[in-house]
C-alpha atoms as a PDB file:
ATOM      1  CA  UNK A   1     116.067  63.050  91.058  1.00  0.00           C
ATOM      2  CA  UNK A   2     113.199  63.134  88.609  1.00  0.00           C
ATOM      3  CA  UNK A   3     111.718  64.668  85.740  1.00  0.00           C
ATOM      4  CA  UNK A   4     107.912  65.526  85.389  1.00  0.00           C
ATOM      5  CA  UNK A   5     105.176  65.723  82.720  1.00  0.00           C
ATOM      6  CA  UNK A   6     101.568  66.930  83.249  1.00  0.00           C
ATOM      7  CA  UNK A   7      98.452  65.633  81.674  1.00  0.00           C
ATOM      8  CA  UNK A   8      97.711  69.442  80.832  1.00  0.00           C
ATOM      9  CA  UNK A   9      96.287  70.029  77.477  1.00  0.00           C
ATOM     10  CA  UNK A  10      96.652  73.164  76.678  1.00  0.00           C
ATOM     11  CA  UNK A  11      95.994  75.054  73.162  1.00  0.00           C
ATOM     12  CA  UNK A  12      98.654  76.857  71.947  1.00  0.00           C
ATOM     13  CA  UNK A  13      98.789  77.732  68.142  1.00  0.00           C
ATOM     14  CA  UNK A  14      98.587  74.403  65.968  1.00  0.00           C
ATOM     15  CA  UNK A  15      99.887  72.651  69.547  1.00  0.00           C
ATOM     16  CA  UNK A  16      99.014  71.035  72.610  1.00  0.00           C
ATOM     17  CA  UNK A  17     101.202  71.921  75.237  1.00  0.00           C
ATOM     18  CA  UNK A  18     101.349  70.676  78.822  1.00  0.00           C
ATOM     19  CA  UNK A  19     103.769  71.329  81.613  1.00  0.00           C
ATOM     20  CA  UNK A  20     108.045  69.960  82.415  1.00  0.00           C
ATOM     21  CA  UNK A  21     109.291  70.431  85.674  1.00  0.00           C
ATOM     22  CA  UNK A  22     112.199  68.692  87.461  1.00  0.00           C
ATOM     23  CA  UNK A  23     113.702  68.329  91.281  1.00  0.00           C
ATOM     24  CA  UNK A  24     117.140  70.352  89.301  1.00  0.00           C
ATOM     25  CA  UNK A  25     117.634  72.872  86.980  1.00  0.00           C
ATOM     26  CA  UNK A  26     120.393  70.476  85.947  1.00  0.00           C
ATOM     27  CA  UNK A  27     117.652  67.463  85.374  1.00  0.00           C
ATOM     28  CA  UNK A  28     115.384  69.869  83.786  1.00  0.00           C
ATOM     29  CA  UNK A  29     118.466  71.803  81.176  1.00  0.00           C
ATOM     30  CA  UNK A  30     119.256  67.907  80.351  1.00  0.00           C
ATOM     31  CA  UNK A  31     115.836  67.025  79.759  1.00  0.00           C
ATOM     32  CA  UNK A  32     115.270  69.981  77.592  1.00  0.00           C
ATOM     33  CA  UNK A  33     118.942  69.597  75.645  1.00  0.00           C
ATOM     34  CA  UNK A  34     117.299  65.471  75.139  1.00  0.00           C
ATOM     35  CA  UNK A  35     113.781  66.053  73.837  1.00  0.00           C
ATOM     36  CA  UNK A  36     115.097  69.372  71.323  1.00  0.00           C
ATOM     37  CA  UNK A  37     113.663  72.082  73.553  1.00  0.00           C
ATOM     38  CA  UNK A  38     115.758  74.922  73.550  1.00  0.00           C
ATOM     39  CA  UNK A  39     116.753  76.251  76.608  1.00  0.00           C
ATOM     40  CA  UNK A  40     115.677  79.622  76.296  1.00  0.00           C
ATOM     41  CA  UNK A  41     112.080  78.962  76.423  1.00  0.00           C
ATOM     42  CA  UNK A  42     112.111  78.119  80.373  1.00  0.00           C
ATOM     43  CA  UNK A  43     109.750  79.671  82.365  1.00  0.00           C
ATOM     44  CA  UNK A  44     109.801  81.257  85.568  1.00  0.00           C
ATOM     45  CA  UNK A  45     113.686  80.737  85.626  1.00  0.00           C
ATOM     46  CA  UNK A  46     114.963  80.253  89.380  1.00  0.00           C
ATOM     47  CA  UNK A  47     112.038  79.739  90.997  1.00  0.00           C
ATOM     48  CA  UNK A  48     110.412  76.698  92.414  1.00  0.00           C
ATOM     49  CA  UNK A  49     107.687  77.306  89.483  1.00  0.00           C
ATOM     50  CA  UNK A  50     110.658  76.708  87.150  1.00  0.00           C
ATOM     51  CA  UNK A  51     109.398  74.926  83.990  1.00  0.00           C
ATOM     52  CA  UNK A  52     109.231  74.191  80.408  1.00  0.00           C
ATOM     53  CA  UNK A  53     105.680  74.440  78.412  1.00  0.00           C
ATOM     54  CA  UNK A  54     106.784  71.469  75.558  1.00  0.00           C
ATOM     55  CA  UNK A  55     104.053  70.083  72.815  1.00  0.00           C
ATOM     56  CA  UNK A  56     102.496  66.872  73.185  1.00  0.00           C
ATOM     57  CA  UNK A  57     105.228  65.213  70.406  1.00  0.00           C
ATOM     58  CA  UNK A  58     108.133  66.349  73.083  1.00  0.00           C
ATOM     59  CA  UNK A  59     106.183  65.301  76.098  1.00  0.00           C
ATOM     60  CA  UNK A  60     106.451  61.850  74.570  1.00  0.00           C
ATOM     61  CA  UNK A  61     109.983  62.255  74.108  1.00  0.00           C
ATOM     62  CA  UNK A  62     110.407  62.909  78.031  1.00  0.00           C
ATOM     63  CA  UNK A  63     108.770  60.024  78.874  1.00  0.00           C
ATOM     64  CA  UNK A  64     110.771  57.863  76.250  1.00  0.00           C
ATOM     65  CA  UNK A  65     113.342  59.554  78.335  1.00  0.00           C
ATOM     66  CA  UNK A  66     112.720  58.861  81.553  1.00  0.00           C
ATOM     67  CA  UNK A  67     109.936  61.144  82.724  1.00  0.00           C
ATOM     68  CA  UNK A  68     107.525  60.704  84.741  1.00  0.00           C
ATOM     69  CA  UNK A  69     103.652  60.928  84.205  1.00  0.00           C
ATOM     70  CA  UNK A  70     101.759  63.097  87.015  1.00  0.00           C
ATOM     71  CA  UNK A  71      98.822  65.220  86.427  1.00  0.00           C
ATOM     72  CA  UNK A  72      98.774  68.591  86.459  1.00  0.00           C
ATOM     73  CA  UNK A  73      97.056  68.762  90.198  1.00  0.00           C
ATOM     74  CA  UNK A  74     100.178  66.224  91.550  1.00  0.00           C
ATOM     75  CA  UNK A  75     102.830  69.185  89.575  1.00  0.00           C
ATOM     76  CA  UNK A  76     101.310  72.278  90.991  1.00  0.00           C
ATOM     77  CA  UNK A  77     101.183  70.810  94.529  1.00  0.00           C
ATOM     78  CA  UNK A  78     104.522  69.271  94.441  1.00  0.00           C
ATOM     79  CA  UNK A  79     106.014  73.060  93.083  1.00  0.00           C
ATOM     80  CA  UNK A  80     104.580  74.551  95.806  1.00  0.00           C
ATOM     81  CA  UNK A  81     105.981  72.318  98.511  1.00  0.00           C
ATOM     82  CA  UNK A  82     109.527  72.554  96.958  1.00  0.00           C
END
């Protein structure tokens, strides 16, 4: 079971955001609960879109964590197979 990051850079405030996604809910809750992402911000809850949009500073955490690396094209394509 795995947890991924995206190379996404997106703009969002003062922040860069990109994408976590996970093969669980479980991985992904645990991920979030690790890196100080609070649960409540998941997106698209109980789909197989499910993810968290975390800032560049937590997306370094993830790794440090255990992530892994994919870019964004890899994440959207593995979602939609799941």
């Amino acid at each position: 079971m795995t947890v991924y990051v995206d190379d996404m850079r997106a703009p969002f405030g003062q922040m860069i955001m990109c994408h976590m996604a996970a093969d669980t809910t479980e991985e992904l809750l645990e991920m979030a609960d690790k890196i100080g992402v609070q649960q409540k911000w998941i997106q698209k809850q109980g789909t197989k879109y499910e993810h968290f949009d975390i800032s560049l500073g937590k997306k370094e955490l993830a790794i440090q964590n255990g992530a892994v690396l994919v870019t964004r094209k890899e994440l959207v394509k593995w979602m939609r197979l799941r």
